[in-house]
N, C-alpha and C. Protein backbone atom coordinates (compact mmCIF):
# COMPACT_ATOMS: atom_id res chain seq x y z
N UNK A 1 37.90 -1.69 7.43
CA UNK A 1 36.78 -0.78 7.36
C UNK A 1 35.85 -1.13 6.20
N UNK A 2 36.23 -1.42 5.67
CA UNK A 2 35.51 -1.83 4.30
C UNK A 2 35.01 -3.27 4.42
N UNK A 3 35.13 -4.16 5.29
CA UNK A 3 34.45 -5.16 5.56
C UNK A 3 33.25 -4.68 6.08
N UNK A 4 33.59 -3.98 7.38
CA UNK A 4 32.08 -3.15 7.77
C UNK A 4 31.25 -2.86 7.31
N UNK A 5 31.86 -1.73 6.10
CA UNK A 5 30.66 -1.77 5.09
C UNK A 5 30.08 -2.37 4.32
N UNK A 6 30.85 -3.29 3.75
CA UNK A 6 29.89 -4.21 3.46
C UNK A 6 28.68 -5.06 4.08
N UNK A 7 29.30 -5.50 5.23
CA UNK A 7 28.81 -6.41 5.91
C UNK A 7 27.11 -5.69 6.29
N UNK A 8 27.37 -4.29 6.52
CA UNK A 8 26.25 -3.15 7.25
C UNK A 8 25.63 -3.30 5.35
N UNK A 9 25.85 -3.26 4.76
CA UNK A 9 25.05 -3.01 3.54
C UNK A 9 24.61 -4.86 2.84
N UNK A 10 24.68 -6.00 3.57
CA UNK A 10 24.22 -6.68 3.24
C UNK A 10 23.45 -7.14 4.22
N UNK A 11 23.43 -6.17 5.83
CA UNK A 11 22.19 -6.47 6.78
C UNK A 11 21.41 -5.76 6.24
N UNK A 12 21.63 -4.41 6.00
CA UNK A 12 20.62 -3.29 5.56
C UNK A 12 19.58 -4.19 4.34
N UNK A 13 20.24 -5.11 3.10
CA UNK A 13 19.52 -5.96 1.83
C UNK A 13 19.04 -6.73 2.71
N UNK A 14 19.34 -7.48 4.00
CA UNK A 14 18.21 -8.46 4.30
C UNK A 14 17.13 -8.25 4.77
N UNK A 15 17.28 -7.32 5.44
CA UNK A 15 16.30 -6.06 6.27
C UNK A 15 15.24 -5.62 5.43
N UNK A 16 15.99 -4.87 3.89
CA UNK A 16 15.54 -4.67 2.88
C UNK A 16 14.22 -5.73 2.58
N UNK A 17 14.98 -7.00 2.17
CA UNK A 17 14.10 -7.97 1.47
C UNK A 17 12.77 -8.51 2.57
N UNK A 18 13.24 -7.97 3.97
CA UNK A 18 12.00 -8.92 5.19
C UNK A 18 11.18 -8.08 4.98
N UNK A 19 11.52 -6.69 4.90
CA UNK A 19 10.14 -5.27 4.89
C UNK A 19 9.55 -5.84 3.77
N UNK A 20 10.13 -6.44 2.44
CA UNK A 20 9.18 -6.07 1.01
C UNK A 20 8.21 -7.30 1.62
N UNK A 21 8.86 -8.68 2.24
CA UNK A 21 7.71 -9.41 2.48
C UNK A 21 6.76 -9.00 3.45
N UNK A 22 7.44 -8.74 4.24
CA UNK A 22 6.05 -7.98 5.20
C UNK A 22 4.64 -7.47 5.12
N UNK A 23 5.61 -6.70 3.58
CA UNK A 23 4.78 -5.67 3.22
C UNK A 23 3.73 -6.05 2.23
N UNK A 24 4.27 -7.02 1.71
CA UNK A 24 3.30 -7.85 0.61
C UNK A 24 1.79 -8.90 1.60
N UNK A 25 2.26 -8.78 2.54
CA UNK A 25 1.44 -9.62 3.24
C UNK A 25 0.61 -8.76 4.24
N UNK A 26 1.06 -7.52 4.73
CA UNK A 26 0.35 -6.31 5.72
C UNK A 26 -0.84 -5.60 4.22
N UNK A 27 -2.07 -5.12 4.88
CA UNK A 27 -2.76 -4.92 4.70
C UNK A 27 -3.46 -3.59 4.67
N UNK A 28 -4.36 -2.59 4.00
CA UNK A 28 -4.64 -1.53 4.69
C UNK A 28 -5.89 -1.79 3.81
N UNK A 29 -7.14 -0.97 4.37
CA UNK A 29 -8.81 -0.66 4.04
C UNK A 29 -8.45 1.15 3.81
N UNK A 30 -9.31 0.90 2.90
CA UNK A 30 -10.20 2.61 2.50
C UNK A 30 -11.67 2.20 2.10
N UNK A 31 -12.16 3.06 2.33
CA UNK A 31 -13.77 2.87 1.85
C UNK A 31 -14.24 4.90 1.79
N UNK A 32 -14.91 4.68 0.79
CA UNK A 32 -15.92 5.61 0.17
C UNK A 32 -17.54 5.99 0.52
N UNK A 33 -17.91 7.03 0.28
CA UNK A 33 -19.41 6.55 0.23
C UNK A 33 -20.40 6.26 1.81
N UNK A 34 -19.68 6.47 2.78
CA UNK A 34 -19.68 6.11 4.28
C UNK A 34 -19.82 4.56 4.30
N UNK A 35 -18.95 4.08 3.31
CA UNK A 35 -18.67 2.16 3.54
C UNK A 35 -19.33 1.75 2.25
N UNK A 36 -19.85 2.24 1.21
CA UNK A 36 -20.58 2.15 0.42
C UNK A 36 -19.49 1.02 -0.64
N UNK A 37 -18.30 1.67 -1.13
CA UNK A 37 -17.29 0.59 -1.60
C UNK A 37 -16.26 0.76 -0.40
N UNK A 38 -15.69 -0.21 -0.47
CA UNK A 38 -14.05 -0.70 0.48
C UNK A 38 -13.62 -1.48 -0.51
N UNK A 39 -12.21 -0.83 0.03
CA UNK A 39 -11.17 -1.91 -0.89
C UNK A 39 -10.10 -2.23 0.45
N UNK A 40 -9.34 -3.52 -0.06
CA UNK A 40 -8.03 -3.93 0.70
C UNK A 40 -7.23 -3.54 -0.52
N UNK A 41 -5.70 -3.32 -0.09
CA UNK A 41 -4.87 -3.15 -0.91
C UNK A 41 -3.45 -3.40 0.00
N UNK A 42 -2.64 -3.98 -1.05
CA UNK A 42 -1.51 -4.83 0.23
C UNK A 42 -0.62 -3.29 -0.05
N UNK A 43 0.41 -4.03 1.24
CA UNK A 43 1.83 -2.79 1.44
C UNK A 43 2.89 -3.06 0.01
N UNK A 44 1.95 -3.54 -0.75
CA UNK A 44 3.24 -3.26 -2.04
C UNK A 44 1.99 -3.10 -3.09
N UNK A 45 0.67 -2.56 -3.17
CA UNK A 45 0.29 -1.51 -3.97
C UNK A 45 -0.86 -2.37 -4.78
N UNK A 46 -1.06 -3.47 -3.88
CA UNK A 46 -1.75 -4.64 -4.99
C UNK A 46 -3.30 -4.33 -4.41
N UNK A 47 -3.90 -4.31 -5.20
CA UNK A 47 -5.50 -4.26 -4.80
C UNK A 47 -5.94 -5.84 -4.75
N UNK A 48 -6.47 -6.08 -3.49
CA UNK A 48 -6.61 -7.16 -3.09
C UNK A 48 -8.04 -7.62 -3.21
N UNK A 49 -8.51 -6.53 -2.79
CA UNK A 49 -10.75 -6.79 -2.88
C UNK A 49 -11.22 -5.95 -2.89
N UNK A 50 -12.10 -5.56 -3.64
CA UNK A 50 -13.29 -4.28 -3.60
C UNK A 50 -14.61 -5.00 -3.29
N UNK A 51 -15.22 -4.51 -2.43
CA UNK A 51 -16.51 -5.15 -1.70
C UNK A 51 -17.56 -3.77 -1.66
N UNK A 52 -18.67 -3.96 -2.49
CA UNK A 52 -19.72 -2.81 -2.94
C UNK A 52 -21.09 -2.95 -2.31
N UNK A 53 -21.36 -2.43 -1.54
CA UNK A 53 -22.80 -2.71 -0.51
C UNK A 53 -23.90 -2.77 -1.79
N UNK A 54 -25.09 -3.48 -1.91
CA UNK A 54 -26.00 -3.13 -2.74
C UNK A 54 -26.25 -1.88 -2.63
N UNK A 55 -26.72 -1.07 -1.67
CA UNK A 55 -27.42 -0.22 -1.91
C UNK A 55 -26.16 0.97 -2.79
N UNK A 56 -25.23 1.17 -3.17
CA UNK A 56 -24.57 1.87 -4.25
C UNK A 56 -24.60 1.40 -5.50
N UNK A 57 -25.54 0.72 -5.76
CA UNK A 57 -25.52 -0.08 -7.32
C UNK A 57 -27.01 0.52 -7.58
N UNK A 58 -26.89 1.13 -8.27
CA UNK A 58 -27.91 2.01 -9.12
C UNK A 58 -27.50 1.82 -10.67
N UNK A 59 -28.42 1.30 -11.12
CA UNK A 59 -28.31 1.49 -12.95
C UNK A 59 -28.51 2.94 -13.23
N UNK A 60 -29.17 3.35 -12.82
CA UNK A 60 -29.89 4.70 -13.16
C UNK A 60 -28.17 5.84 -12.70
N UNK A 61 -27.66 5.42 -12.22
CA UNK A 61 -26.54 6.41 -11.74
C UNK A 61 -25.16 5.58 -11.50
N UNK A 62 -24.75 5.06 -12.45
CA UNK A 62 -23.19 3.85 -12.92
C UNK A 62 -22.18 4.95 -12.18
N UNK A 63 -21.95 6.20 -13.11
CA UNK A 63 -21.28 7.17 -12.72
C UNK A 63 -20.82 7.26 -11.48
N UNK A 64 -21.77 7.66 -10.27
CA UNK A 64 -21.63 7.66 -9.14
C UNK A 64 -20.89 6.47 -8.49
N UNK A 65 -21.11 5.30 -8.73
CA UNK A 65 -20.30 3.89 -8.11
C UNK A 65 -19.17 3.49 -8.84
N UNK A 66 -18.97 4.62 -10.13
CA UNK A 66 -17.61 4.68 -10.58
C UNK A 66 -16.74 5.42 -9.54
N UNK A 67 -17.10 6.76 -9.14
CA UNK A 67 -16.45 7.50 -8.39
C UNK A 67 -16.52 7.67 -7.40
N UNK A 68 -17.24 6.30 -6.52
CA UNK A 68 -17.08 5.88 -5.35
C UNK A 68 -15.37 4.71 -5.51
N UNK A 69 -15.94 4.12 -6.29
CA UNK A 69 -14.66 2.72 -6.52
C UNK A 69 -13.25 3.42 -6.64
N UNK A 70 -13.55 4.58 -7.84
CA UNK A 70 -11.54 5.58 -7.82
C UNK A 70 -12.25 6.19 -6.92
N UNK A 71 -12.34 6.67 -5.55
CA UNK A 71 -12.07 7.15 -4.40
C UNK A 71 -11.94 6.46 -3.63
N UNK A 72 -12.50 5.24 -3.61
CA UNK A 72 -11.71 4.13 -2.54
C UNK A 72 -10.19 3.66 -2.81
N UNK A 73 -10.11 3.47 -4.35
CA UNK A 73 -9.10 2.43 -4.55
C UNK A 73 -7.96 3.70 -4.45
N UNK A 74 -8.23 4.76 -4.91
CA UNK A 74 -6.82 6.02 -4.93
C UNK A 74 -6.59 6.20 -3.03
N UNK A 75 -7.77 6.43 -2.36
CA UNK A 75 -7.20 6.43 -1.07
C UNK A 75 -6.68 5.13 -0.57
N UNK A 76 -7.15 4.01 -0.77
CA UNK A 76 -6.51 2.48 -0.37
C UNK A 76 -4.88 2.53 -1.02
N UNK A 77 -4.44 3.11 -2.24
CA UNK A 77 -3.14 3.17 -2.32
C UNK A 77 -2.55 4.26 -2.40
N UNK A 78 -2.84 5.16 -1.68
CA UNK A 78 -2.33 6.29 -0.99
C UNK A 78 -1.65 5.57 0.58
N UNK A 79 -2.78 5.23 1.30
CA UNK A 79 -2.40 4.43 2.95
C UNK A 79 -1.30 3.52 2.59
N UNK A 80 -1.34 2.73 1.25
CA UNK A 80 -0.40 1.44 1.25
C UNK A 80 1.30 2.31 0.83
N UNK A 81 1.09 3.18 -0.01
CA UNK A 81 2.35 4.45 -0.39
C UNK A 81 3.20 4.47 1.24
N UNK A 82 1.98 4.75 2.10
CA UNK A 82 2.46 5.49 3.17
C UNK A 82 2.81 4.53 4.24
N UNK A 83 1.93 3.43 4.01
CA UNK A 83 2.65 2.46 4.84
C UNK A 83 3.84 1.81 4.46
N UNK A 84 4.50 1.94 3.15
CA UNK A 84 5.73 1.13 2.50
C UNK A 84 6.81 2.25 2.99
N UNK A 85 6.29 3.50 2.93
CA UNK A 85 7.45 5.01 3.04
C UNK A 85 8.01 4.78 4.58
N UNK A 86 7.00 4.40 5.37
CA UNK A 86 7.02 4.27 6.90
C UNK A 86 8.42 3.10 6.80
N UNK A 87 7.65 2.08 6.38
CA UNK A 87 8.02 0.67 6.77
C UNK A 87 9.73 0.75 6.23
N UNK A 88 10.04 0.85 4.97
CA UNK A 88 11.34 1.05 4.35
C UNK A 88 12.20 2.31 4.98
N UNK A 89 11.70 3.40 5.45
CA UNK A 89 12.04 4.54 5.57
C UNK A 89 12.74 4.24 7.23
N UNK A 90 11.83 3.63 8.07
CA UNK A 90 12.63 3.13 9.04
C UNK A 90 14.04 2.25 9.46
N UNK A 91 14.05 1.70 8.44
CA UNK A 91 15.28 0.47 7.50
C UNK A 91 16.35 2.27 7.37
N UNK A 92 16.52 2.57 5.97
CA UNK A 92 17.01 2.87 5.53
C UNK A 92 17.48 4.42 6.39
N UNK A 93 16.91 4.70 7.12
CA UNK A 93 17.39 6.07 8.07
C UNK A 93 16.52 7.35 7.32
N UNK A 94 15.57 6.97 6.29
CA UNK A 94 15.07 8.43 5.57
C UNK A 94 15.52 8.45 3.87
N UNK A 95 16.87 7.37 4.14
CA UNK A 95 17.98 7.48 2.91
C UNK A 95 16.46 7.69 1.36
N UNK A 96 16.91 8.05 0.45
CA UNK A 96 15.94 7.92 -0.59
C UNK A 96 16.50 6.95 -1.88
N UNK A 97 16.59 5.68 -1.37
CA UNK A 97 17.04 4.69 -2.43
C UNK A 97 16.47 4.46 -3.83
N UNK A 98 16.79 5.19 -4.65
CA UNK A 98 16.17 4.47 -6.13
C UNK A 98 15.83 3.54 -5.85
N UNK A 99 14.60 2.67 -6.91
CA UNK A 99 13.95 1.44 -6.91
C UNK A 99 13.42 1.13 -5.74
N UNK A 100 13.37 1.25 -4.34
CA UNK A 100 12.95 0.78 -3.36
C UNK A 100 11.42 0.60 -3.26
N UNK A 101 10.68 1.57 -3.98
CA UNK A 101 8.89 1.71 -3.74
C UNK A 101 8.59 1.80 -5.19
């Protein structure tokens, strides 16, 4: 019996390790502003590109294309949170593994 478990807890680590690549390589968009900034941000939390239309670049108003950029980039890794919770959470049965995210 105890081979089993092991054996089930070193498919579960390979399983483990294919999601983190997956996930490093899957992708998600947010954008602000009705498209004004977009960002990519990978399934392990990395901000990949922020792309800013001219017309949100105002000298006269910095402020504003500040808080277009943290509303893109906080919702872009919000989706990537939720796509890693999905992705691992399916693996693991729900389990809540320390270190995993």
């Amino acid at each position: 019996m105890n081979k089993n478990i092991l054996r089930q807890a070193q498919q579960m680590q390979a399983k483990l390790v294919k999601a983190q690549e997956e996930l490093e390589k899957a992708t998600v968009e947010a954008s602000s502003g009705g498209g004004a900034v977009t960002v990519v941000v990978s399934g392990q939390q990395q901000l990949r590109s922020i792309k800013i239309s001219s017309e949100a670049v105002d000298p006269d108003d910095i402020e504003m294309l500040e808080d277009l950029i943290l509303t893109a980039v906080n919702e872009g890794m919000e989706k990537a949170k939720e796509l890693a919770a999905s992705e691992m959470g399916a693996i693991t049965g729900g389990l809540n593994i320390p270190g995993l995210l």
